[in-house]
Protein backbone atom coordinates (compact mmCIF):
# COMPACT_ATOMS: atom_id res chain seq x y z
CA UNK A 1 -11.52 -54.64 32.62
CA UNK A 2 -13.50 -53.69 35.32
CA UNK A 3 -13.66 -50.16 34.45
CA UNK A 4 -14.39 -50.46 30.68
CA UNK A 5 -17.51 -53.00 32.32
CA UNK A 6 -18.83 -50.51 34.89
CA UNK A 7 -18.57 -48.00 31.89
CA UNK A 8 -20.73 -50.13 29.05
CA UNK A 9 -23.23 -50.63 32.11
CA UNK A 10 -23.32 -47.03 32.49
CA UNK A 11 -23.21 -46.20 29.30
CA UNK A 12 -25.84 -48.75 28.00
CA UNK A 13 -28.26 -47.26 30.91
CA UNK A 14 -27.28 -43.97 30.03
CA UNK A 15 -28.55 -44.52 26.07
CA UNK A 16 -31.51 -46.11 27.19
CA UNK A 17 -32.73 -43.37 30.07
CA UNK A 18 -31.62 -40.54 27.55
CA UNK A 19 -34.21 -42.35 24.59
CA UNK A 20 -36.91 -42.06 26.77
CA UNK A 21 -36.03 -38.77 27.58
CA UNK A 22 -35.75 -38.14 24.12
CA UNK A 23 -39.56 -39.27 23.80
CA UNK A 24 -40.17 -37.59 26.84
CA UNK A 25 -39.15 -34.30 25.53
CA UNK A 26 -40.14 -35.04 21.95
CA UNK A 27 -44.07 -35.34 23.28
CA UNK A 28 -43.56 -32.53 26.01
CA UNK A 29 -42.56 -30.59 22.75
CA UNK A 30 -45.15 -31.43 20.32
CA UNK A 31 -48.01 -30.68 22.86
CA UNK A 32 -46.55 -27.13 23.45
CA UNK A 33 -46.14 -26.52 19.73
CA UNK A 34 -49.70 -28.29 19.47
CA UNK A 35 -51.02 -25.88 22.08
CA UNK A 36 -48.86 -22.41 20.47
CA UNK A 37 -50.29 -23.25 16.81
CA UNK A 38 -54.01 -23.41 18.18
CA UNK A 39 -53.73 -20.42 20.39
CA UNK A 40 -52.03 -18.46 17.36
CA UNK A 41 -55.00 -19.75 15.30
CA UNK A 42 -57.36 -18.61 17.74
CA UNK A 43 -55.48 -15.00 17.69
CA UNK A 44 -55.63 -14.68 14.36
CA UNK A 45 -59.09 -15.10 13.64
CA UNK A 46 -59.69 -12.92 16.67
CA UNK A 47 -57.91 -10.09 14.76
CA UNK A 48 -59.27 -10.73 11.77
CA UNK A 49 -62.70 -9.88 12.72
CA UNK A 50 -61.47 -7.24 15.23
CA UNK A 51 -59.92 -5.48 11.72
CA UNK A 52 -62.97 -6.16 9.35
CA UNK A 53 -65.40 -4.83 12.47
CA UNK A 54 -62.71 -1.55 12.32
CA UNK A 55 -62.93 -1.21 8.70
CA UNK A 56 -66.89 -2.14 8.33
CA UNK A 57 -67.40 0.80 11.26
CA UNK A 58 -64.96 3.56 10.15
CA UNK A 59 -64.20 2.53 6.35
CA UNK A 60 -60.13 3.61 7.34
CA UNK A 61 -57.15 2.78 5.26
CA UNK A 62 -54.84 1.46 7.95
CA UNK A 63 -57.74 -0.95 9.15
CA UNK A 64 -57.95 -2.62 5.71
CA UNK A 65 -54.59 -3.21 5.53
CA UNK A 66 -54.23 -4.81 9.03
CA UNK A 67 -57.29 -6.87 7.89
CA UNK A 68 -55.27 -8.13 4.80
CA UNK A 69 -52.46 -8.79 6.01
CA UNK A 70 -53.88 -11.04 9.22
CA UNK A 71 -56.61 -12.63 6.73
CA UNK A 72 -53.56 -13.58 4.11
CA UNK A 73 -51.82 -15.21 7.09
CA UNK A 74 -55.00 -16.71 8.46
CA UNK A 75 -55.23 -18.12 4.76
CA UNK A 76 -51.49 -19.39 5.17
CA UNK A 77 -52.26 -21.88 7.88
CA UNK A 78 -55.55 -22.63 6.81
CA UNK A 79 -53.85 -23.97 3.81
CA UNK A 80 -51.02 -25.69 6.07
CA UNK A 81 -53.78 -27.37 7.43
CA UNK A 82 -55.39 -28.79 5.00
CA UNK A 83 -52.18 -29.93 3.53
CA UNK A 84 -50.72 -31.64 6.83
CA UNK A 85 -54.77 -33.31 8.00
CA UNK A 86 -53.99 -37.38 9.47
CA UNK A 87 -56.93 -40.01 9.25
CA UNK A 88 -57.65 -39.67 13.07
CA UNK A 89 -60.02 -37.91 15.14
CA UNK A 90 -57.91 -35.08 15.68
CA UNK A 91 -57.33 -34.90 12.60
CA UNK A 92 -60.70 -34.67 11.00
CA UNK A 93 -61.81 -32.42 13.46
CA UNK A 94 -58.53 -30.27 12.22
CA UNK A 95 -59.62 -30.31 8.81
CA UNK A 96 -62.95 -29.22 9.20
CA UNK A 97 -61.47 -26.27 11.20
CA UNK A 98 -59.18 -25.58 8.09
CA UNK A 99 -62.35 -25.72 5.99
CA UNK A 100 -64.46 -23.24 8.19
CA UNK A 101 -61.58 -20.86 7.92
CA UNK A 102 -61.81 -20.26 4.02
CA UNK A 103 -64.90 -20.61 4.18
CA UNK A 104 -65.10 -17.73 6.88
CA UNK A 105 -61.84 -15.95 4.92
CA UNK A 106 -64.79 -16.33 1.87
CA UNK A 107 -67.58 -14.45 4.05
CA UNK A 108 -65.11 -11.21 5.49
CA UNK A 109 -63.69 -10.98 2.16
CA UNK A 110 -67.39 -10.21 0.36
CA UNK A 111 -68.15 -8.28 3.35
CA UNK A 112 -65.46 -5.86 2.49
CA UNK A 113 -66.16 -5.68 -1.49
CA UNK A 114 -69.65 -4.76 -0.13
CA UNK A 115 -68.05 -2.35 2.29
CA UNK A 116 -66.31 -0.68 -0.40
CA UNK A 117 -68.93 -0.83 -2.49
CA UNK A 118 -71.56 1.05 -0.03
CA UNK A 119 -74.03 -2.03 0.16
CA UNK A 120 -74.50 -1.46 3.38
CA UNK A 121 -77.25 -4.45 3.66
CA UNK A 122 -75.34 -6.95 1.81
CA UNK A 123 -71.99 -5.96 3.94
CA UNK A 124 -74.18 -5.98 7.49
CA UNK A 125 -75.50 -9.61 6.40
CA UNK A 126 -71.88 -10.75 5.33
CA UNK A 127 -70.60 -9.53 8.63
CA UNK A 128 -73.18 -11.66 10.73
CA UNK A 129 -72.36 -14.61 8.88
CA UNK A 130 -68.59 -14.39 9.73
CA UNK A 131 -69.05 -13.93 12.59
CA UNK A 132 -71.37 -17.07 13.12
CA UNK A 133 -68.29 -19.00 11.34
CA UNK A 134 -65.70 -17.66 13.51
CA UNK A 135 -67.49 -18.60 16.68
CA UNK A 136 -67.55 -22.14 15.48
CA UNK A 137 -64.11 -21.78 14.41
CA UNK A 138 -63.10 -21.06 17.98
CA UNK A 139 -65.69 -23.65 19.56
CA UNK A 140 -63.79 -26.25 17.29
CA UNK A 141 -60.73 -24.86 18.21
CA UNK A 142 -61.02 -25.25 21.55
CA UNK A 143 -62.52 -29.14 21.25
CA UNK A 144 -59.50 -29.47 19.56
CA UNK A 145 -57.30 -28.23 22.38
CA UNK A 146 -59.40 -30.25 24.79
CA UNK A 147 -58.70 -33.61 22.87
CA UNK A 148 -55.12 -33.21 22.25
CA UNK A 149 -54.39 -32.37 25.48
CA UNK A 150 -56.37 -35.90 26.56
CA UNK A 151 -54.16 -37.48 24.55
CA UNK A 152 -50.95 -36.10 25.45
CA UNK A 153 -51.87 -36.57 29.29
CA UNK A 154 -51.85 -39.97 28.80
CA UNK A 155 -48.59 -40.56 27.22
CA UNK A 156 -46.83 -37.97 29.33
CA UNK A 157 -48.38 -40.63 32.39
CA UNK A 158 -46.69 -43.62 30.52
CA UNK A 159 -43.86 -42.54 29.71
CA UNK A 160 -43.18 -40.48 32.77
CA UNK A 161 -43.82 -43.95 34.51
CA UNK A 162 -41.15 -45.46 32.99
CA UNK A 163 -38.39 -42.67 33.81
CA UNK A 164 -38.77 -43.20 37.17
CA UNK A 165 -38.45 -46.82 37.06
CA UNK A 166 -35.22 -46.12 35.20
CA UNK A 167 -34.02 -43.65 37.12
CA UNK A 168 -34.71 -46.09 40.49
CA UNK A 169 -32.40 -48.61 38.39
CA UNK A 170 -30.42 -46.06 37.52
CA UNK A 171 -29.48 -44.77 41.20
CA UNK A 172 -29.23 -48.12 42.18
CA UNK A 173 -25.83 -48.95 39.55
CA UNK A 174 -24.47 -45.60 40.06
CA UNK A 175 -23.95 -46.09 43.99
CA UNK A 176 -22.91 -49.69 43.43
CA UNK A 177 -20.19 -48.07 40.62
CA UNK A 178 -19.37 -45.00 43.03
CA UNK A 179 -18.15 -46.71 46.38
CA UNK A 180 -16.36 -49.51 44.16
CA UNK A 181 -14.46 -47.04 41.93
CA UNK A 182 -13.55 -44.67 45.33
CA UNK A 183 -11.68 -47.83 46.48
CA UNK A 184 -9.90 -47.78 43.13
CA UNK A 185 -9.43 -44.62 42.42
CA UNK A 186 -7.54 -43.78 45.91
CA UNK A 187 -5.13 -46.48 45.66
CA UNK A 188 -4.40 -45.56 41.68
CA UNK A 189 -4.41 -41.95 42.52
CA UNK A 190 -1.49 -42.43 45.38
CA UNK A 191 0.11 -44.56 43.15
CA UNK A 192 0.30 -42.41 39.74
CA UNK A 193 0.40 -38.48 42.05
CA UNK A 194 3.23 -39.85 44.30
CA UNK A 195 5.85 -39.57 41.44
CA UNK A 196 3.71 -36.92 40.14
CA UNK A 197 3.94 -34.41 43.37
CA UNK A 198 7.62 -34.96 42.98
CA UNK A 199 8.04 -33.86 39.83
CA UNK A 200 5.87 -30.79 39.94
CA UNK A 201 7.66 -29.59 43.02
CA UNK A 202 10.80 -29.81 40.77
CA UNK A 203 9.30 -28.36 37.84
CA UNK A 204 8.21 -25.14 40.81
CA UNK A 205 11.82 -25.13 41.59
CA UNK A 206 12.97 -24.21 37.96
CA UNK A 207 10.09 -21.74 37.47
CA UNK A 208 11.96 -19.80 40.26
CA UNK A 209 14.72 -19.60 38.96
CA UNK A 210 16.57 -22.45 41.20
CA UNK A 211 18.16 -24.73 38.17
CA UNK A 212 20.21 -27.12 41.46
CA UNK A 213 17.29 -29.25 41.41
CA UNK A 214 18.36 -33.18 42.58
CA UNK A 215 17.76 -35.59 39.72
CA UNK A 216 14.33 -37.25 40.03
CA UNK A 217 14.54 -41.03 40.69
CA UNK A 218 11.15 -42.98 39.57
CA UNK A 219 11.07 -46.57 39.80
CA UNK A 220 7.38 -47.43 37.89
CA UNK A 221 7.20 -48.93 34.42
CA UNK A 222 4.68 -46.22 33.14
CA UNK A 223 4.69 -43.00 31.40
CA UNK A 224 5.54 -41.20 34.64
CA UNK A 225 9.04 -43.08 34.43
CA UNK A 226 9.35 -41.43 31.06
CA UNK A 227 8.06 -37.80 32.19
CA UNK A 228 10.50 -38.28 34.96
CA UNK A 229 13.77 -39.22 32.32
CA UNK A 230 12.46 -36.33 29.96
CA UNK A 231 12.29 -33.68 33.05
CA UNK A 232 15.70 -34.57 33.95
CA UNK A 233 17.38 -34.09 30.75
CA UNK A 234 15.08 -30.59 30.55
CA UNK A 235 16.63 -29.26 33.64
CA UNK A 236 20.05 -30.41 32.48
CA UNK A 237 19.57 -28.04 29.27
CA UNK A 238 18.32 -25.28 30.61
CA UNK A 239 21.08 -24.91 33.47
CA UNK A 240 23.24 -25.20 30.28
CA UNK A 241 21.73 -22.88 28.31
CA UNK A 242 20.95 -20.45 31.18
CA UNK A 243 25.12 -20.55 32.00
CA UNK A 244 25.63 -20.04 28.41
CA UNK A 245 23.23 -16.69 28.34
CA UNK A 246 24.99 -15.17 31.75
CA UNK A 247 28.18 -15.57 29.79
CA UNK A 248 26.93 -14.29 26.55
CA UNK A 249 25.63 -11.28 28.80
CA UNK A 250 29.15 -10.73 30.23
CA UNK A 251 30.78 -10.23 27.18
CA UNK A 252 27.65 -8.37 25.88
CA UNK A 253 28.22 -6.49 28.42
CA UNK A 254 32.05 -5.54 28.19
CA UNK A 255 31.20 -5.58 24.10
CA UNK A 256 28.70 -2.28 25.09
CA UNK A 257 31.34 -0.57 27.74
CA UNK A 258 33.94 -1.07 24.92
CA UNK A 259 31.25 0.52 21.99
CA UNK A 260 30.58 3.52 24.70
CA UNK A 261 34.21 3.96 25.15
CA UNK A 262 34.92 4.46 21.17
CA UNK A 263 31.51 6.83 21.04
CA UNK A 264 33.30 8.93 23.97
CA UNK A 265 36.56 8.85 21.62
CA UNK A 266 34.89 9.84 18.17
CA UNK A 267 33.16 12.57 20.13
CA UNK A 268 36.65 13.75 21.01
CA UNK A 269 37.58 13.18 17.63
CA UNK A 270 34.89 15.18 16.22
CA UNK A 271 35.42 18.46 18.72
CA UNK A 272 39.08 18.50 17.88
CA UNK A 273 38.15 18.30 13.67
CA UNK A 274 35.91 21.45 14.65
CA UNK A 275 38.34 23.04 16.54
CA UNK A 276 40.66 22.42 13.35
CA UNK A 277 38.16 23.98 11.22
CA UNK A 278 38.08 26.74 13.45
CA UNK A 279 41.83 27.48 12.92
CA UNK A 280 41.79 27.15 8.78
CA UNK A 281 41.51 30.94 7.82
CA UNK A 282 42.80 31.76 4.64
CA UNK A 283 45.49 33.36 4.43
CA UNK A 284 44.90 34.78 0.87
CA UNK A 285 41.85 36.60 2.23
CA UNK A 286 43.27 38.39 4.93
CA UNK A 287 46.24 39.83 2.85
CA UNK A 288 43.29 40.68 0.63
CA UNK A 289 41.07 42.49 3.23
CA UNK A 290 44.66 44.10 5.37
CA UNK A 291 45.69 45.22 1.94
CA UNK A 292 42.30 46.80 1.31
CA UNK A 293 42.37 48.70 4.56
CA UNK A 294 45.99 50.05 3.83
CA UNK A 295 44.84 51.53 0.67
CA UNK A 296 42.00 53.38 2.63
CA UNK A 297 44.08 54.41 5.09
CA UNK A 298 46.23 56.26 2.70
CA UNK A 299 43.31 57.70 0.90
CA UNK A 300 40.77 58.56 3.19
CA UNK A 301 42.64 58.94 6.54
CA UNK A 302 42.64 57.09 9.79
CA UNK A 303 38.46 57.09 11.02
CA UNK A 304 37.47 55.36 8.07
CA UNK A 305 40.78 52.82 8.11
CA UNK A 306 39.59 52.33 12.33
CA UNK A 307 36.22 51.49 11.32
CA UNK A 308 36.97 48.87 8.69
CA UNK A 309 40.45 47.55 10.57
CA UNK A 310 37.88 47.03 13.57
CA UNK A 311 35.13 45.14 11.21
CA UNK A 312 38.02 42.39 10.71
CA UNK A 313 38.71 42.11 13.80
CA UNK A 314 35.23 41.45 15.14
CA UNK A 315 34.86 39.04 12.24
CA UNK A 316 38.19 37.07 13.18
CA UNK A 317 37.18 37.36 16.64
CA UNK A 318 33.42 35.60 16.04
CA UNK A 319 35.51 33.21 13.73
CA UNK A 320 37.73 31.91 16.64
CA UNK A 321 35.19 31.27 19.55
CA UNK A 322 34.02 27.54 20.01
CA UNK A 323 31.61 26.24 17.77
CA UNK A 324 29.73 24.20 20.59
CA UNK A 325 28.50 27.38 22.28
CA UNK A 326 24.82 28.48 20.51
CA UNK A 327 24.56 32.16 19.84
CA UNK A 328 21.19 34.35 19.23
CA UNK A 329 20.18 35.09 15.71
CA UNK A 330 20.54 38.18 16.71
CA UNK A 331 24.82 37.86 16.92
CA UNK A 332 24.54 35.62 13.66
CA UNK A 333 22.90 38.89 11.97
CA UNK A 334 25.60 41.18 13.18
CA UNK A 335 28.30 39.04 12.42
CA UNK A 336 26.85 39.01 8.45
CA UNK A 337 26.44 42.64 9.01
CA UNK A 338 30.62 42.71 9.67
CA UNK A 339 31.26 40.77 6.50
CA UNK A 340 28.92 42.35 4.15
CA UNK A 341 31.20 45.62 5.24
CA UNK A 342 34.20 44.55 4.44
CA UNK A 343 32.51 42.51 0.90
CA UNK A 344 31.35 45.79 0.48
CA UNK A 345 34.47 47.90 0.91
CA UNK A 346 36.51 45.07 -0.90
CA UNK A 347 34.16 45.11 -4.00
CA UNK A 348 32.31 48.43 -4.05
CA UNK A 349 29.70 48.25 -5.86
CA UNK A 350 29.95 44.77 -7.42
CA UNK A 351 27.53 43.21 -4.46
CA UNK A 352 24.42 44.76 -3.37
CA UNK A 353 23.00 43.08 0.57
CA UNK A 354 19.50 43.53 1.44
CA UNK A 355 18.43 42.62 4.77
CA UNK A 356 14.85 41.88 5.83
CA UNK A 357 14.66 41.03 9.63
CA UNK A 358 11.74 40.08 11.90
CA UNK A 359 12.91 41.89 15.19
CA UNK A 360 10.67 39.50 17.21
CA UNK A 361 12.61 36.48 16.32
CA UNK A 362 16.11 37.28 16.42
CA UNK A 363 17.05 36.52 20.27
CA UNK A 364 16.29 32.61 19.38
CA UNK A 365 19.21 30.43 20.16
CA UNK A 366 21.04 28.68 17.60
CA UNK A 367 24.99 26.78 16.72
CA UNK A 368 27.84 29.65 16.29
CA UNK A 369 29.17 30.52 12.54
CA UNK A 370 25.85 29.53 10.46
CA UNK A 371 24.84 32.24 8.63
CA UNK A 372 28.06 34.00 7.52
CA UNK A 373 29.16 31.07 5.95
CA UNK A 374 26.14 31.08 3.87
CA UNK A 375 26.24 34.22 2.64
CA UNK A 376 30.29 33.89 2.08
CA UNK A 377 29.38 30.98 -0.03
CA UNK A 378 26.24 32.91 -1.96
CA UNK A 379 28.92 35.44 -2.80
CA UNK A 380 32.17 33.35 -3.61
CA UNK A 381 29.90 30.63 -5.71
CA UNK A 382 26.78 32.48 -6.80
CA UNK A 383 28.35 35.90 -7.79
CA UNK A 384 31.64 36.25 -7.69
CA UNK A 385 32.15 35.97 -11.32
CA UNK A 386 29.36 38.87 -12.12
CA UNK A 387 30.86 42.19 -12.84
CA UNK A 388 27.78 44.01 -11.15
CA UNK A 389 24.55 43.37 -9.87
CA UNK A 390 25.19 40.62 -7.16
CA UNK A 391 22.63 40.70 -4.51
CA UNK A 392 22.32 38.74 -1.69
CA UNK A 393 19.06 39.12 0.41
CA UNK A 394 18.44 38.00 4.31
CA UNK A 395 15.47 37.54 5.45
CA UNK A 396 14.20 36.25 8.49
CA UNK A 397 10.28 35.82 8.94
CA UNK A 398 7.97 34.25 11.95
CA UNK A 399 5.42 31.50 10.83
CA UNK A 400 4.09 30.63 13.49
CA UNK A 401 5.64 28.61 16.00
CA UNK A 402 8.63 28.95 13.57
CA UNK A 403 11.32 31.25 12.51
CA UNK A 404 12.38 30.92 8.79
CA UNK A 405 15.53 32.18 7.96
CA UNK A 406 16.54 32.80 3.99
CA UNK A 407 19.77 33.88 2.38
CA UNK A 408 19.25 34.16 -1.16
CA UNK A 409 21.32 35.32 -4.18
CA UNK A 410 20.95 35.70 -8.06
CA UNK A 411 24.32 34.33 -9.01
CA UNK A 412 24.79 30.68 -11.38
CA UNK A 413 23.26 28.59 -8.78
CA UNK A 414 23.19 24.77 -8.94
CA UNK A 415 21.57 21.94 -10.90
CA UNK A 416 19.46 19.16 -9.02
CA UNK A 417 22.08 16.89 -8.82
CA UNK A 418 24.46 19.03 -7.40
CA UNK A 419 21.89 19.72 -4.53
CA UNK A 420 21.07 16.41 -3.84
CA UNK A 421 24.85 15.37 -3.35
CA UNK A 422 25.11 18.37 -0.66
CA UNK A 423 22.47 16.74 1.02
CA UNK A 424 23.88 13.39 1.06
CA UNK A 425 27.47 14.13 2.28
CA UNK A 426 26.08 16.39 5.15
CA UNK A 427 24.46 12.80 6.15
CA UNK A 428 27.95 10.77 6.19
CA UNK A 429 30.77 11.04 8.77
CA UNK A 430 32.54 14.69 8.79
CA UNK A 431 36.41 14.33 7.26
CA UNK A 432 38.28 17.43 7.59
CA UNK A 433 41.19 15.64 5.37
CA UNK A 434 38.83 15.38 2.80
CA UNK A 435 38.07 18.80 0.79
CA UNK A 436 33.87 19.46 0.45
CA UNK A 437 33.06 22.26 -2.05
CA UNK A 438 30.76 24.91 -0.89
CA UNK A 439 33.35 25.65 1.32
CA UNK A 440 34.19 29.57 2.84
CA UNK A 441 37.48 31.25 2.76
CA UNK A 442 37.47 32.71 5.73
CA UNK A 443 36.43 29.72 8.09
CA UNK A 444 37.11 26.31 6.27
CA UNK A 445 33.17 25.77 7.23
CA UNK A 446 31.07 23.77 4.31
CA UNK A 447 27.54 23.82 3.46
CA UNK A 448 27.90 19.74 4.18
CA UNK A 449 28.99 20.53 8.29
CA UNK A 450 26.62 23.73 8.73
CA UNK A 451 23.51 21.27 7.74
CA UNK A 452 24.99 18.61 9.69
CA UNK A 453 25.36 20.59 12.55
CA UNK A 454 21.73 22.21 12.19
CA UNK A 455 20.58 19.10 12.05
CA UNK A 456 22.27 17.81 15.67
CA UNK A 457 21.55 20.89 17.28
CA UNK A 458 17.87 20.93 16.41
CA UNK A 459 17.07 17.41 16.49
CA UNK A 460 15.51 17.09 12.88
CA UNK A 461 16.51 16.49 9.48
CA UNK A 462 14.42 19.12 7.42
CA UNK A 463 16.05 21.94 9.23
CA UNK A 464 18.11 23.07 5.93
CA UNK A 465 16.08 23.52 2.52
CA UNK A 466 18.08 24.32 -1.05
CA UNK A 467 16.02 25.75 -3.52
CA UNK A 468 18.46 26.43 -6.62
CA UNK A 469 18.48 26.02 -10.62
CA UNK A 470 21.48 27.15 -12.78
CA UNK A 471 20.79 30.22 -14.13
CA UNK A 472 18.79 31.87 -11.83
CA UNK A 473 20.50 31.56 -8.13
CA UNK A 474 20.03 29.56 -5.26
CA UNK A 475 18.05 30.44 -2.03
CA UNK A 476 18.48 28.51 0.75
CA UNK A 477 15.87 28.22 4.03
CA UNK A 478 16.33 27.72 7.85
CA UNK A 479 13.82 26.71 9.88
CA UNK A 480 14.28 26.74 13.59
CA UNK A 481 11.73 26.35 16.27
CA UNK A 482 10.84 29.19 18.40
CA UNK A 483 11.04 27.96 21.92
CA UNK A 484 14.85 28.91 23.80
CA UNK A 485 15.57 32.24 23.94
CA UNK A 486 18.44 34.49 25.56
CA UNK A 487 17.67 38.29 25.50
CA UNK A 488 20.99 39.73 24.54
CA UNK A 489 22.56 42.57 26.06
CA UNK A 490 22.68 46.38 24.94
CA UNK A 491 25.20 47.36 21.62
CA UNK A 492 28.75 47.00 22.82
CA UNK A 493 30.62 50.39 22.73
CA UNK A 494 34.08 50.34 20.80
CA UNK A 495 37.21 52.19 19.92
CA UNK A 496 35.88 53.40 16.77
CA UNK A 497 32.13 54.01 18.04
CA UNK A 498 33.73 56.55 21.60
């Protein structure tokens, strides 16, 4: 009770000293906005004739125009004036300065018309007569000023009177209300912040990170008790729930050991499918190719039979070494340059191979057994079946930062569909049980793992592109980034070779 009292007194005191303020302020105002509007006034006649005097003199175009636009707004407030004129002294004395103005506004206005219309006598005449206007315009201007600031004195004197007698009384009740409410406020404050401290020195406790905080005993009837209760059965929960995260965390934990242990066992898995892929040669084929080189032994005698018996071998031998090891392009090119021999001596003239190579490009580094299963494929699908004029093309090309790699052939090719699925098997998980076409005779190695495995080694999926139609053959593009190089050594001499 007593503080809602001490705070109508205040407040009631408050209302009252901030209505005379109010008034105060409201006068203080007017006279300055009183005082502004004259002094504008008084500026804009000025300019007025200082404009008409410029344009009388020198008969210039930017002169006139400053004169019309200050005499339209001199017109303006003359108008306001009129409009706005109160029954007092001020105000009669206000409306004949509204009245001088259009008439004065009449007198420039025929001074210019003469002006333009080279009356020089009836322009000088005009002239003298506005300016006889404009002085009593500013004389009554300035009477004006003089009486309104009389008036204003006087009630800035009364009323500023009374704000000091208010704020006396004023002073007076707030010293009274200060030292009474000190004495209350202290013995509230340790009352209510006692409890209070406690709690927030709990409440510090949990924020770092120390959940063994004592249960909080408060013994008032207030909201504080309640705070209290509430803060006790929050630090409860959130040693619960902090318990239940370490544990979840633990078996997160042994869940992501577990899931790094099967990743270490499927990338076992996957090195001993590639090692099996490795081993599938085809039996078929090298009867084939040893049959081949029998025949040209016995017709063509034993440099010939070294040459191609030696071509197999190499090829067997790049067959068997380990996939995970990159090679140059320059060994991929060689190794294609093996099988297009024996294709070649197989086949005669059934398969023409052109080869189109960018010798600044070819010591990049890239995955073992790409390219030869490419072109084995471009032969055994694309043109196999044609009785002559097979061709398969290499090229490899710089753009750029780039090296583009193309293996192209004119054989059946493949529809969109078919091109599409290539694409999405080389995206799913490898099965070496499970039989991909596109596959090579001689290595076991699909289209589906050599994009797969372009695609892991390079660290992008648009490494591989299939452009193919049936009908008109299929050309397929590699594109590998030209930054890791190995310069390989010199041409290895063989048997055959010295």
């Amino acid at each position: 009770m007593f503080f809602l009292m001490t705070t109508l007194i205040t407040g009631i005191t408050s209302v009252y000293t901030y209505y005379n303020a109010k008034m105060f302020m409201r006068k203080t105002d007017a006279m300055f906005k009183d005082s502004i509007k004259f002094n504008d006034l008084h500026n804009n006649v000025n300019m007025v004739e200082m404009h008409l005097e410029n344009f009388l003199s020198t008969k210039h175009s930017e002169s006139l125009r400053e004169y019309i636009k200050y005499s339209n707004q001199l017109r303006r407030k003359a108008e306001d004036i009129l409009s706005e004129v109160s029954g007092t002294e001020n105000g009669l004395i206000l409306r004949d300065i509204g009245n001088m103005i259009l008439t004065y506004l009449g007198e420039t206005d025929a001074a210019v018309s003469a002006k333009r219309g080279r009356d020089v006598n009836d322009y000088t005449a005009r002239y003298i007569e506005a300016s006889k206007i404009a002085d009593y315009i500013n004389m009554y201007i300035n009477k004006l000023e003089v009486a309104q600031l009389r008036e204003n004195t006087a009630t800035y004197l009364a009323v500023s009177g009374r704000l000091n007698m208010i704020q006396l009384l004023n002073i007076g009740l707030i010293i009274g209300t200060v030292i009474f409410n000190l004495v209350l406020i202290l013995w509230f404050t340790y009352k209510i912040t006692k409890p209070i401290v406690s709690l927030s020195r709990a409440a510090d406790k949990i924020s770092r990170g120390n959940f063994d905080v004592e249960e909080l005993s408060v013994d008032t009837d207030d909201e504080v008790s309640l705070m209290a209760s509430a803060f006790n059965r929050m630090a409860s929960s959130i040693k619960t729930y902090i318990d239940e995260i370490k544990e979840k965390a633990k078996l997160e934990g042994r869940l992501k050991e577990q899931e790094m242990q099967n990743l270490f066992m499927k990338n076992l898995l996957r090195e001993a499918e590639l090692h099996a892929l490795q081993s599938q040669i085809n039996p078929h084929f090298i009867f084939n190719t040893l049959n081949a080189g029998a025949q040209i032994a016995m017709l063509e005698g034993a440099d010939k039979t070294c040459v191609f018996l030696e071509n197999t071998a190499n090829l067997f031998r790049y067959n068997l070494r380990k996939l995970d090891k990159p090679v140059t392009l320059r060994e991929e090119i060689e190794n294609i340059n093996t099988y297009i021999y024996i294709l070649k001596t197989r086949f005669t003239d059934r398969i023409e191979f052109e080869q189109q190579v960018d010798e600044s490009v070819v010591d990049i580094q890239m995955p073992r057994m790409i390219l030869q299963p490419l072109v084995e494929n471009a032969f055994i699908h694309g043109i196999s079946d044609m009785e002559n004029g097979g061709r398969i093309v290499l090229r490899v090309v710089r753009n750029q930062n780039e090296a583009e790699v193309e293996i192209e052939d004119n054989g059946k090719g493949m529809d969109e569909e078919k091109v599409k699925a290539i694409f999405a098997e080389s995206t799913e998980q490898y099965d070496v049980t499970k039989e991909h076409e596109y596959t090579g005779h001689t290595n076991g190695i699909g289209l589906n793992n050599i994009i797969s495995r372009l695609r892991l080694y390079f660290q992008k999926d648009d490494v591989v592109k299939i452009f193919s139609s049936p009908g008109k053959g299929t050309r397929i593009v590699i594109t590998m980034p030209i930054n890791n190089v190995e310069r390989s050594g010199g041409h290895v001499q063989t048997a055959c070779s010295g």
